[in-house]
N, C-alpha and C. Protein backbone atom coordinates (compact mmCIF):
# COMPACT_ATOMS: atom_id res chain seq x y z
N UNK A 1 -66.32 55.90 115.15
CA UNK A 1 -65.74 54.66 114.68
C UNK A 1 -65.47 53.81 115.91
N UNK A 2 -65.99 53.03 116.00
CA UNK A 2 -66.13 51.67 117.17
C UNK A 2 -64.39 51.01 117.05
N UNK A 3 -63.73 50.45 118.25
CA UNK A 3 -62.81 49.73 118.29
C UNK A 3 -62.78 48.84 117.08
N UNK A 4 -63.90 47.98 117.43
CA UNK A 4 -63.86 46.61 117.03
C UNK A 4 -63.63 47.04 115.14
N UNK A 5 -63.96 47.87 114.69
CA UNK A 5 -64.48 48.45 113.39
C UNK A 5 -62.75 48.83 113.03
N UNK A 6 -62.06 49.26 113.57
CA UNK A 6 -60.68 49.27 113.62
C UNK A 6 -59.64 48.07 112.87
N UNK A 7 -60.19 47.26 114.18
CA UNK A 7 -59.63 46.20 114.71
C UNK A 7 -59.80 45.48 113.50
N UNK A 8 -61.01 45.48 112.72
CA UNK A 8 -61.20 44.32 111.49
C UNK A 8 -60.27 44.92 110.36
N UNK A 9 -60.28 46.25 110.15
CA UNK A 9 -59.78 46.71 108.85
C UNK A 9 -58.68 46.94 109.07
N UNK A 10 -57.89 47.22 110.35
CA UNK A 10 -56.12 46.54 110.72
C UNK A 10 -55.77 44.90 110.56
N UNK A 11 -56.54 43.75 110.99
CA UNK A 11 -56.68 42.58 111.09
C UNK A 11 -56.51 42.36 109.31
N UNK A 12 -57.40 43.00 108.95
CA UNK A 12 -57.29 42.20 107.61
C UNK A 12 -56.64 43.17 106.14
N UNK A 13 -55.95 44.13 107.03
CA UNK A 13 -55.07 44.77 106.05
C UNK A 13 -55.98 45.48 105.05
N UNK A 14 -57.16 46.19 105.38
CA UNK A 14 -57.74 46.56 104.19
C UNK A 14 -57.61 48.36 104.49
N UNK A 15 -57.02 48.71 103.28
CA UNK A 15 -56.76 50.10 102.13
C UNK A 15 -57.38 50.99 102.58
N UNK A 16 -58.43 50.55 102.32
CA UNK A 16 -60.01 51.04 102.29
C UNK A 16 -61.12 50.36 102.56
N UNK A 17 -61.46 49.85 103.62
CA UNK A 17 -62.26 49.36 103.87
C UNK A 17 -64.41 49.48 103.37
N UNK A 18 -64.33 50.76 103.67
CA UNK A 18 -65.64 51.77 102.63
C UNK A 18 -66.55 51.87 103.35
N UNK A 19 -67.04 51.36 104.27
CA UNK A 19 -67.72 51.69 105.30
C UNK A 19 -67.67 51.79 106.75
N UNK A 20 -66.72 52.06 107.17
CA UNK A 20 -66.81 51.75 108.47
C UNK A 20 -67.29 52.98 109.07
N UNK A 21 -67.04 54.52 109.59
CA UNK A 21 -67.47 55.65 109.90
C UNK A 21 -68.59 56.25 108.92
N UNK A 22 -69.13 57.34 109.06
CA UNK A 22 -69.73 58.15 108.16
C UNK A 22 -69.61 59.40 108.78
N UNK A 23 -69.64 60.35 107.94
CA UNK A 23 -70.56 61.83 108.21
C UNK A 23 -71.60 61.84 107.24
N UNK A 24 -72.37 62.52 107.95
CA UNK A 24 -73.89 63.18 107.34
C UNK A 24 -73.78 64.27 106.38
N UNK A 25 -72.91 64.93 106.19
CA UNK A 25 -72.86 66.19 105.78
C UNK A 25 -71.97 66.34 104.29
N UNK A 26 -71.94 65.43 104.48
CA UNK A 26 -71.03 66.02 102.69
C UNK A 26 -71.80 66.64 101.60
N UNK A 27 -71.41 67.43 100.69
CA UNK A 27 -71.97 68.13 99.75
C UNK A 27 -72.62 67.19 99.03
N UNK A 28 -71.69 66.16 98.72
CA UNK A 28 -71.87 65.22 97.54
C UNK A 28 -73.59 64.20 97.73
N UNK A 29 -73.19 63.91 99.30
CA UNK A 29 -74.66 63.05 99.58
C UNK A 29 -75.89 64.08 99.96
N UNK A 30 -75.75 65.47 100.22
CA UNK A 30 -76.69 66.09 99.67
C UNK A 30 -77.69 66.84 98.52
N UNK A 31 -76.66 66.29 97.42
CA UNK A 31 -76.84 66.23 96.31
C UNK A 31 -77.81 65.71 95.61
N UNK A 32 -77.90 64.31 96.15
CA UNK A 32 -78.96 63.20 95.76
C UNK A 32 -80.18 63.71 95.67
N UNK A 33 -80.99 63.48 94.55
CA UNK A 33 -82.08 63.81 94.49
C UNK A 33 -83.30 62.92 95.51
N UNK A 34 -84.12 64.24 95.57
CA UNK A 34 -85.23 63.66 96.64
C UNK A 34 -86.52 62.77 96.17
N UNK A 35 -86.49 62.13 95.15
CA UNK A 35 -87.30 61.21 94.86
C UNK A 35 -86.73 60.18 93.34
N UNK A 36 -86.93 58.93 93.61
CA UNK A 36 -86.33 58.02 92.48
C UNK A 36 -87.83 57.01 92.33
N UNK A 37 -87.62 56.39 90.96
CA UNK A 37 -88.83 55.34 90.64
C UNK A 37 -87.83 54.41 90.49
N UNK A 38 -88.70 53.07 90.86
CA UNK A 38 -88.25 51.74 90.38
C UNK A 38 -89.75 51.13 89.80
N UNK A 39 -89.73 50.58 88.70
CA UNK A 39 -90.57 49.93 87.71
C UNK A 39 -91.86 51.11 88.09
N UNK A 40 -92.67 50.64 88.97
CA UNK A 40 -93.81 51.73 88.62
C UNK A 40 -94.46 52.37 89.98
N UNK A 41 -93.10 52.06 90.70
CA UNK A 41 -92.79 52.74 92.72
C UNK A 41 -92.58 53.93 92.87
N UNK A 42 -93.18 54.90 93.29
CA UNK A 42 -92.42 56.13 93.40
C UNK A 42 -91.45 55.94 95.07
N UNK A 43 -90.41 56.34 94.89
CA UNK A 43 -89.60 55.77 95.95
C UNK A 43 -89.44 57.58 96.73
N UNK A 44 -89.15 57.94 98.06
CA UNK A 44 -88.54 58.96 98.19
C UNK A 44 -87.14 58.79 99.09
N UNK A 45 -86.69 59.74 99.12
CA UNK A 45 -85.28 60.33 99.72
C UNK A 45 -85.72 59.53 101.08
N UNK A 46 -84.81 58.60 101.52
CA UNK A 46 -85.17 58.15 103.22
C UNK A 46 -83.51 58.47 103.95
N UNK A 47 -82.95 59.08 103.43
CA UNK A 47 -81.66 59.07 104.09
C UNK A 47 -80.30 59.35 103.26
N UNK A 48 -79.68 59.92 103.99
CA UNK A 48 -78.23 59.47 103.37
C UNK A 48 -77.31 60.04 103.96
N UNK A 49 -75.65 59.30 103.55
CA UNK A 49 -74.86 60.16 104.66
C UNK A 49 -73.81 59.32 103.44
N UNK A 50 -72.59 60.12 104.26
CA UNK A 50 -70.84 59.31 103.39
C UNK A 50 -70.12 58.16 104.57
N UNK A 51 -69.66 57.62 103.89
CA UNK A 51 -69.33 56.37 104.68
C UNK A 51 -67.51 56.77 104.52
N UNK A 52 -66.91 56.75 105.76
CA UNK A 52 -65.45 56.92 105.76
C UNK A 52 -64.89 55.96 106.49
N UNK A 53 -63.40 55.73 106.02
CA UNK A 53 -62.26 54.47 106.59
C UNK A 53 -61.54 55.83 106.57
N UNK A 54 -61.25 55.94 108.16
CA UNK A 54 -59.96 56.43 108.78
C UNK A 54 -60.46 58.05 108.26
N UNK A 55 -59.30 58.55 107.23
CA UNK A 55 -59.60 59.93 107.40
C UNK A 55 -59.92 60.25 105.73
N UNK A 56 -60.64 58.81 104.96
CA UNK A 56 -60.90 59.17 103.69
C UNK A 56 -62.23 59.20 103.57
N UNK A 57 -63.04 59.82 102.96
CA UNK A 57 -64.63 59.56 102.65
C UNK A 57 -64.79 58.66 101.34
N UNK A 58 -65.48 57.70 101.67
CA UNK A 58 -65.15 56.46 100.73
C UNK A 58 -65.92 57.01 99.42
N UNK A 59 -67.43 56.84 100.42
CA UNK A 59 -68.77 56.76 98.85
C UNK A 59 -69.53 57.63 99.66
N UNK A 60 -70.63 58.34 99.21
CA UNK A 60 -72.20 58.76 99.40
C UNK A 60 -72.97 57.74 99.50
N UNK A 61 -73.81 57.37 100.43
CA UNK A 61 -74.99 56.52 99.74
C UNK A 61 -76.71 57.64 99.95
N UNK A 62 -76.97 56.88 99.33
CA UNK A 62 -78.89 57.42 99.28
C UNK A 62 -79.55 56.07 99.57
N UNK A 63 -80.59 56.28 100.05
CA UNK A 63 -81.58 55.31 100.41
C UNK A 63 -82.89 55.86 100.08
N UNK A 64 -83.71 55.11 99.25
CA UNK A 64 -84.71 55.53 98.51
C UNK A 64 -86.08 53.78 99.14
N UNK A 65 -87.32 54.66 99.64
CA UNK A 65 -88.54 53.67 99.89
C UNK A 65 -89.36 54.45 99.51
N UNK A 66 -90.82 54.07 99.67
CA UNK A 66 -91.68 54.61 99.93
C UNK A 66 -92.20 55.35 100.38
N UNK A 67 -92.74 56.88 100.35
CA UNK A 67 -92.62 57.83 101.39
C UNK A 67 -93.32 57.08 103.20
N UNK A 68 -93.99 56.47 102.59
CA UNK A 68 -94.64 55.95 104.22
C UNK A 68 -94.36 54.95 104.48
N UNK A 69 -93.28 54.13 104.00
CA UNK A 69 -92.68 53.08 104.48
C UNK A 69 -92.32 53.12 105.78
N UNK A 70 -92.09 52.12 106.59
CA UNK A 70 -91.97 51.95 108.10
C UNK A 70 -90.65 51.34 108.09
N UNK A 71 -90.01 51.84 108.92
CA UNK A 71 -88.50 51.47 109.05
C UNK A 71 -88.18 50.34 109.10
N UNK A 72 -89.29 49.40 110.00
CA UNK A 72 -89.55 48.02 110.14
C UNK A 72 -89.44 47.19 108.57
N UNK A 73 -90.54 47.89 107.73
CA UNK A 73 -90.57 47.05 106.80
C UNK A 73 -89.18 47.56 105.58
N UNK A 74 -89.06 48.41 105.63
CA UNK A 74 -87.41 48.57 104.80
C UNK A 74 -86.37 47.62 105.00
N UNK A 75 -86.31 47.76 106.63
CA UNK A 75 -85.30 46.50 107.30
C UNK A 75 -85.65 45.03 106.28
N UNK A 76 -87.13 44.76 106.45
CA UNK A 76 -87.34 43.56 106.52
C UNK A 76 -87.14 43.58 104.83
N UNK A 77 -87.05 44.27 104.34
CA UNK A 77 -87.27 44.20 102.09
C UNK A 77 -88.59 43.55 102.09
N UNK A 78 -89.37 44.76 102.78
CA UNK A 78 -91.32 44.25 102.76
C UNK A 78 -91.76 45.41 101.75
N UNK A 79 -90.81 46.25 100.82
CA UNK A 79 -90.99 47.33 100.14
C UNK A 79 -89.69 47.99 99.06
N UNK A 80 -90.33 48.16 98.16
CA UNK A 80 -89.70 48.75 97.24
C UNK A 80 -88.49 49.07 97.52
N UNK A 81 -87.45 49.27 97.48
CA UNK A 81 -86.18 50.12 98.07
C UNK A 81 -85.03 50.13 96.54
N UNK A 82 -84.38 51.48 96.82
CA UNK A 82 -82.98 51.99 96.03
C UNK A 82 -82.26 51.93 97.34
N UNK A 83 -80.61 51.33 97.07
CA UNK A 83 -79.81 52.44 98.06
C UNK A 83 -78.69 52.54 96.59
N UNK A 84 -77.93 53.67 96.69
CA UNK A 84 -77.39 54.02 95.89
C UNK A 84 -76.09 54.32 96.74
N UNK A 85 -74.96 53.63 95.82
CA UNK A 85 -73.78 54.20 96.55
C UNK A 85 -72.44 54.83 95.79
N UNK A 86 -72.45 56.14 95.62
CA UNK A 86 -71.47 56.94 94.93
C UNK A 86 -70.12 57.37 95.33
N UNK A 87 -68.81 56.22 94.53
CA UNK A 87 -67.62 56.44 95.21
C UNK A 87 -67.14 57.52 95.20
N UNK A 88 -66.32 58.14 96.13
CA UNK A 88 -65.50 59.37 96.00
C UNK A 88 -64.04 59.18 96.35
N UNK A 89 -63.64 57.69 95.70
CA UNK A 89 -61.78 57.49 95.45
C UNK A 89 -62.09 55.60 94.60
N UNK A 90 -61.17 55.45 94.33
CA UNK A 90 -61.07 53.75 93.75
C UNK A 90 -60.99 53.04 95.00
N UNK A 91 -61.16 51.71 94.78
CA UNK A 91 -61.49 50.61 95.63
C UNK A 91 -61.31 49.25 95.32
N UNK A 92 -60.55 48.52 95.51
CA UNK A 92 -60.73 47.12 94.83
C UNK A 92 -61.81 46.38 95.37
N UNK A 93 -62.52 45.49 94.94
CA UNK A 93 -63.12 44.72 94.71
C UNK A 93 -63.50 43.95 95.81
N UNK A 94 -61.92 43.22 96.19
CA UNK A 94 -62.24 42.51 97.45
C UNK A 94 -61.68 43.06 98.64
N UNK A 95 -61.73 44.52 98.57
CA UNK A 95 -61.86 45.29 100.16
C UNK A 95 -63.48 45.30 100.08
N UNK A 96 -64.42 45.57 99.06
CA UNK A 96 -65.46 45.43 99.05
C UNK A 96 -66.24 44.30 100.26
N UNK A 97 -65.55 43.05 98.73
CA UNK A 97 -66.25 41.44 99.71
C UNK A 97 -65.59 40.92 101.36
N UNK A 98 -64.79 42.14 101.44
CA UNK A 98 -64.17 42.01 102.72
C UNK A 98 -64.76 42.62 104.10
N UNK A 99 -65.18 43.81 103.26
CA UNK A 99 -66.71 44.60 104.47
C UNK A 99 -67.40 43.62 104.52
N UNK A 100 -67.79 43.29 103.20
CA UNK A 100 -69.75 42.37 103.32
C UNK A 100 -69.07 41.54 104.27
N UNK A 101 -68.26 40.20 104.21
CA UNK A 101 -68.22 39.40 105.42
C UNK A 101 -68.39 39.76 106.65
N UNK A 102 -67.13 41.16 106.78
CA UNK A 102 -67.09 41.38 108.64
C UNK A 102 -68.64 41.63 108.85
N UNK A 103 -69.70 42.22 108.01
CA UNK A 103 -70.62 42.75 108.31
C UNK A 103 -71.44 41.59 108.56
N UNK A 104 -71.61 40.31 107.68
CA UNK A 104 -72.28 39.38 107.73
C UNK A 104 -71.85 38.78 109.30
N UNK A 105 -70.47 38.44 109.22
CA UNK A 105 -69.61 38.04 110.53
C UNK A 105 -70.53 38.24 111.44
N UNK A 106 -70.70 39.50 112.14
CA UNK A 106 -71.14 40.08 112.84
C UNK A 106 -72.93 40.27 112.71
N UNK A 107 -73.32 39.74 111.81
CA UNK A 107 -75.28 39.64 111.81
C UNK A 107 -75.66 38.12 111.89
N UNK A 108 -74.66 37.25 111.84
CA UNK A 108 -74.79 35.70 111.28
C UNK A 108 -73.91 34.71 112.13
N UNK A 109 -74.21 33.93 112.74
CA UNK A 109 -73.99 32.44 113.14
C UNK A 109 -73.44 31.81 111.89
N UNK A 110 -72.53 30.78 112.29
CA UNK A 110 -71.62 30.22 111.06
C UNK A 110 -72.99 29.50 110.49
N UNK A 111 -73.28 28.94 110.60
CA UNK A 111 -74.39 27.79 110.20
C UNK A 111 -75.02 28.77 109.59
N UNK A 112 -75.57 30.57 110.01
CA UNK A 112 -76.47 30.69 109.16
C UNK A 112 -75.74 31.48 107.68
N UNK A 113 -74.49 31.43 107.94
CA UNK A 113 -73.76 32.56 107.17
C UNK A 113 -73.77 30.92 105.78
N UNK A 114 -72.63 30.08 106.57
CA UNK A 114 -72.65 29.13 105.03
C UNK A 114 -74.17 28.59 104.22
N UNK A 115 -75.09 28.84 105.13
CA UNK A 115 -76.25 29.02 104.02
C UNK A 115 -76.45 29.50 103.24
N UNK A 116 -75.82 31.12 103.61
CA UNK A 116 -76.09 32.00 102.74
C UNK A 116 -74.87 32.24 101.80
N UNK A 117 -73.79 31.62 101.46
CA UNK A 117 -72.62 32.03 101.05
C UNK A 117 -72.98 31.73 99.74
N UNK A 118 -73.32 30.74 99.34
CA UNK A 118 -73.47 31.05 98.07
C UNK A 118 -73.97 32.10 97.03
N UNK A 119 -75.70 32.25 98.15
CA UNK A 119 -76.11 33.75 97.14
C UNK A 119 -75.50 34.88 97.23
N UNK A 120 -74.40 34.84 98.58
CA UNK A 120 -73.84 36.08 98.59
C UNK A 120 -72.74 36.17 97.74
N UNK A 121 -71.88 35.09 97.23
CA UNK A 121 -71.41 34.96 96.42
C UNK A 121 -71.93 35.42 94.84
N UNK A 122 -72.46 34.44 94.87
CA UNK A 122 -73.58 34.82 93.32
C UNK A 122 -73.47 36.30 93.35
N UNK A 123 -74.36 37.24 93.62
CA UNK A 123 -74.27 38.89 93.93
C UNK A 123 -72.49 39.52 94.02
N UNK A 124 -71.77 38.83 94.74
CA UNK A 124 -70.60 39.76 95.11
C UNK A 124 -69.19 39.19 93.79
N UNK A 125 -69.57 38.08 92.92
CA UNK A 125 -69.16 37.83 91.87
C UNK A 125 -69.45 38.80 90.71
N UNK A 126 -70.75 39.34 90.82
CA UNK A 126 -71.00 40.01 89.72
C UNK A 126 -70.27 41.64 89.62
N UNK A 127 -69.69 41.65 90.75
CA UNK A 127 -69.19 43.55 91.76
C UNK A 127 -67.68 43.43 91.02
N UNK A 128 -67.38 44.72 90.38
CA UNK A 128 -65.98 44.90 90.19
C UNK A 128 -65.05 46.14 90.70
N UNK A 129 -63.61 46.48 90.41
CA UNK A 129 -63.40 47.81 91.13
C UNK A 129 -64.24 48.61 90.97
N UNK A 130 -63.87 49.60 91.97
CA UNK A 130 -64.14 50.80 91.64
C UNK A 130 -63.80 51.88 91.20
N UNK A 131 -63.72 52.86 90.58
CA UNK A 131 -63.23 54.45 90.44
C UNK A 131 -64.31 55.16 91.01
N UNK A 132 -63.36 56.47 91.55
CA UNK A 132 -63.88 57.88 91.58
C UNK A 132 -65.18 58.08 90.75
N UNK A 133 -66.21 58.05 91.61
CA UNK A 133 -67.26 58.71 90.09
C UNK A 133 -68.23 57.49 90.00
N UNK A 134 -67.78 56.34 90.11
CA UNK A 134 -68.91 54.91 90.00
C UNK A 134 -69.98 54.77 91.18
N UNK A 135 -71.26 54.52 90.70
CA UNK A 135 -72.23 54.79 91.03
C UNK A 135 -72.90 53.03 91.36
N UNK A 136 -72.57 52.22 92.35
CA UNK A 136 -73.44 51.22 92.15
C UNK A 136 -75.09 51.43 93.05
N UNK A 137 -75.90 50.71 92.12
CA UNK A 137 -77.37 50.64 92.64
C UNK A 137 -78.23 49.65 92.97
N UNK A 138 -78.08 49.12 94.08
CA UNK A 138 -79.08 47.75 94.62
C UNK A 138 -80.69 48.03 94.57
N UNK A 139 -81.47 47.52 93.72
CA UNK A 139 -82.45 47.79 93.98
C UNK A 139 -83.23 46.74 94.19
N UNK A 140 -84.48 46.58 95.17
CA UNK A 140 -85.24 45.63 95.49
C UNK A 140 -86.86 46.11 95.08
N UNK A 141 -87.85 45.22 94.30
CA UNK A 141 -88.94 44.90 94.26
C UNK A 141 -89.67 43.80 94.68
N UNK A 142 -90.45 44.23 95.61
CA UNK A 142 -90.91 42.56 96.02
C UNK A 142 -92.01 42.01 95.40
N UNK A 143 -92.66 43.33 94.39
CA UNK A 143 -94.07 42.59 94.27
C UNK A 143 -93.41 42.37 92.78
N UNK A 144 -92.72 42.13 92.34
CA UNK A 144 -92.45 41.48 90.77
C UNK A 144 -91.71 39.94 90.79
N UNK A 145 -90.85 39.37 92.06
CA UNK A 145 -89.91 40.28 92.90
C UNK A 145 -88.44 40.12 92.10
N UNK A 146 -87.66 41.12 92.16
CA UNK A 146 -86.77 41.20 91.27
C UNK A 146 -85.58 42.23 92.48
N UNK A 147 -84.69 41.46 92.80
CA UNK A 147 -83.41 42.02 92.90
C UNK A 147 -82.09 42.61 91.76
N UNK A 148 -81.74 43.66 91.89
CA UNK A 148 -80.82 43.98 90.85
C UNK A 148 -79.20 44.72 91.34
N UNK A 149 -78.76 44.45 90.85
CA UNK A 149 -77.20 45.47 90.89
C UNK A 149 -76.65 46.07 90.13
N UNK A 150 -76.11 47.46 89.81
CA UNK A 150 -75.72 48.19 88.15
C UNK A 150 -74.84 48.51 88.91
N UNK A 151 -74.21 49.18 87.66
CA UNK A 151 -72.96 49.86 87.96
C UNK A 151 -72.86 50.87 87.17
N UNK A 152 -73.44 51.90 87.51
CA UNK A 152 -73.24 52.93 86.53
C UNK A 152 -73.92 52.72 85.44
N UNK A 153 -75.27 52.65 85.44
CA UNK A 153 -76.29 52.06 84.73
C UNK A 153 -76.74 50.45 84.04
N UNK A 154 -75.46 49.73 84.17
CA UNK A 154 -75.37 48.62 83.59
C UNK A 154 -75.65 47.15 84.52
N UNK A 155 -76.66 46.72 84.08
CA UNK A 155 -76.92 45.86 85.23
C UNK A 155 -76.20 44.51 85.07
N UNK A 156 -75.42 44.29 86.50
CA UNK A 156 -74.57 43.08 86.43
C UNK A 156 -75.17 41.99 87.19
N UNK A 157 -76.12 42.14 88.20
CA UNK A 157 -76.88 40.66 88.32
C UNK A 157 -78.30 41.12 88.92
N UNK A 158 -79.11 39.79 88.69
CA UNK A 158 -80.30 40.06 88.78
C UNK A 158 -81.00 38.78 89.57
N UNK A 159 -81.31 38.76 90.49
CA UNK A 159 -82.12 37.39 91.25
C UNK A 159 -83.94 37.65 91.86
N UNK A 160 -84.84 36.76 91.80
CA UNK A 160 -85.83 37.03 91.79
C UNK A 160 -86.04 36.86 94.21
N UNK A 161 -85.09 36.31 94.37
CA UNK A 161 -84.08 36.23 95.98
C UNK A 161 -84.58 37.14 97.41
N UNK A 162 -86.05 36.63 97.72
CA UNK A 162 -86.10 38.05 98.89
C UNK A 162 -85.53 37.69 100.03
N UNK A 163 -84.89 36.33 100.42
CA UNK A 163 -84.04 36.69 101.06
C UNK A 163 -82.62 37.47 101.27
N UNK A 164 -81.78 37.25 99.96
CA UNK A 164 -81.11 37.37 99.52
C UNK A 164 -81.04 39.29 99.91
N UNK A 165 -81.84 39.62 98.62
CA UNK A 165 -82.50 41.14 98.96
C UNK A 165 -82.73 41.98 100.78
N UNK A 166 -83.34 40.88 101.38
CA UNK A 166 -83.00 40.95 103.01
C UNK A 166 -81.68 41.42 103.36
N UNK A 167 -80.92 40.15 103.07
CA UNK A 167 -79.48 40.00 103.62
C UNK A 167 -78.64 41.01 103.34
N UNK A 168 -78.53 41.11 101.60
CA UNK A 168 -77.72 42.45 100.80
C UNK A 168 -77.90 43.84 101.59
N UNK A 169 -79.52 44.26 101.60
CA UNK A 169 -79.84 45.13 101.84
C UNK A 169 -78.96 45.64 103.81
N UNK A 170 -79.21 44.41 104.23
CA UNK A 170 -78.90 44.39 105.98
C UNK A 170 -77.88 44.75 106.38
N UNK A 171 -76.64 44.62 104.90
CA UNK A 171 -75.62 44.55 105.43
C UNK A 171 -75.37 46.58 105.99
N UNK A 172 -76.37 47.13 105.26
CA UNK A 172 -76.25 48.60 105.84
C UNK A 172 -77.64 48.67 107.00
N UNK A 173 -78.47 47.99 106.93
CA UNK A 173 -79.87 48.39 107.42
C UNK A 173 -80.17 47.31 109.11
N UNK A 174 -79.24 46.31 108.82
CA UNK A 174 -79.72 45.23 110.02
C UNK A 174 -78.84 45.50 110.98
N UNK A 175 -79.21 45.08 111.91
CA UNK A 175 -78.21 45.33 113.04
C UNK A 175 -77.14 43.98 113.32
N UNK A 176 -76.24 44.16 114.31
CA UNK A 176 -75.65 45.06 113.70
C UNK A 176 -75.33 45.73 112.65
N UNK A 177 -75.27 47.22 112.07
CA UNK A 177 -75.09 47.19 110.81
C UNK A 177 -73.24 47.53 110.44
N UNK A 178 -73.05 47.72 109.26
CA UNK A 178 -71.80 47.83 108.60
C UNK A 178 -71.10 49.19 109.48
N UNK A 179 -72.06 50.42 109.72
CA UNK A 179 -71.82 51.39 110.13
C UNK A 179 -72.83 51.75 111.32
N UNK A 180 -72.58 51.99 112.24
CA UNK A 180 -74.26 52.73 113.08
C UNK A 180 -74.56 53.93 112.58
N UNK A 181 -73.21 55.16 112.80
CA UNK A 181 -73.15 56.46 112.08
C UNK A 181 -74.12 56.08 110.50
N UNK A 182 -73.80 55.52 109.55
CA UNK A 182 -74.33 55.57 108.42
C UNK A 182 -75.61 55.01 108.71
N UNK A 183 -75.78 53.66 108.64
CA UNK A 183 -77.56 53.05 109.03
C UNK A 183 -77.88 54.70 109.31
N UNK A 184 -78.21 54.95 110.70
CA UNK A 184 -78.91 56.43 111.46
C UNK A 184 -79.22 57.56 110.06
N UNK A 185 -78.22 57.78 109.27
CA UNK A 185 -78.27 58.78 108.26
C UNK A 185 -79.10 58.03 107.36
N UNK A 186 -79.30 56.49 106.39
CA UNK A 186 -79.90 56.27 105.49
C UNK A 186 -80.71 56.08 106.03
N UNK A 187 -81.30 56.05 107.45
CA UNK A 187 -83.09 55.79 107.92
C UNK A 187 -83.48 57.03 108.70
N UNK A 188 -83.08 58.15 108.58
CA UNK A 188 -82.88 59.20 109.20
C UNK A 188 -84.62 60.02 108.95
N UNK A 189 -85.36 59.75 107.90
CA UNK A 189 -85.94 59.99 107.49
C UNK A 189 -87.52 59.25 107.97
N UNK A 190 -87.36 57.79 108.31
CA UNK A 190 -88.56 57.03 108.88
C UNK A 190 -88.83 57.26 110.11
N UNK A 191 -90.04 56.44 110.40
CA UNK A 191 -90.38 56.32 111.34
C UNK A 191 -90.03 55.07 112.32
């Protein structure tokens, strides 16, 4: 866990922040099965690890591409992708939209962030608490192209957005990312 990674989730009083550390090893994110489809993609297992604030383990995530996808093009949403993220305690909402910023904060120039605030809005409007047990799933298609978000099967928004899909996706995959520990575990698998 980096200073600065501290420093934001003391600064802004957040509970639970949900990503800031990870371990690799939890039972729960080895759990995940080693291959998922999206529309007619066979996606495989590219990673995964648990994402922890302080001394709680927030969620599991999985990261699901193409088996021969190139790390390059995952980054870029030049390919199919799942990441899946399975809580393991409740969470409000806007400790959520409170990561995505520091994370954006930190990938984005003001100029390029209020460009993007709206679609990130759009997407982080549709996100509600969490419980123990909730399963949200970002998934990206580019060749249809169709961005999505569920929650435990139920899909709450949908944009046809590859930048958007970029950005969402970055906030675990781009650098800086949300976590280094975590990124390393969900690309652990590429090349």
């Amino acid at each position: 866990m980096t200073i600065r990674a501290v420093l934001i989730g003391l600064a802004q009083g957040l509970a639970l922040v949900a990503m800031i550390g990870c371990s690799g090893g939890s039972a729960l994110a080895a759990s995940f099965s080693s291959e998922a489809s999206l529309g007619d993609s066979d996606l495989a297992l590219q990673g995964a690890g648990t994402a922890s604030y302080m001394l709680w383990d927030v969620y599991d995530a999985a990261l699901y591409a193409p088996a021969d996808a190139s790390q390059d093009a995952i980054i870029n949403a030049e390919v199919p992708m799942s990441l899946l993220l399975e809580y393991r305690r409740d969470v409000d909402v806007e400790d959520i939209r409170k990561a995505t910023r520091a994370a954006l904060d930190d990938q984005y120039e003001k100029e390029e962030r209020e460009a993007l605030r709206s679609k990130i809005e759009a997407i982080q409007n549709a996100m509600t608490d969490v419980t123990d047990g909730d399963r949200y799933r970002l998934d990206w298609d580019p060749d249809v192209p169709r961005l999505s978000l569920s929650l435990n099967g139920d899909t709450r928004f949908e944009s046809d957005d590859g930048e958007l899909a970029r950005v969402y996706f970055g906030i675990w995959l781009a650098e800086p990312p949300l976590s280094d520990e975590l990124r390393a575990a969900l690309l652990s698998r590429t090349e």
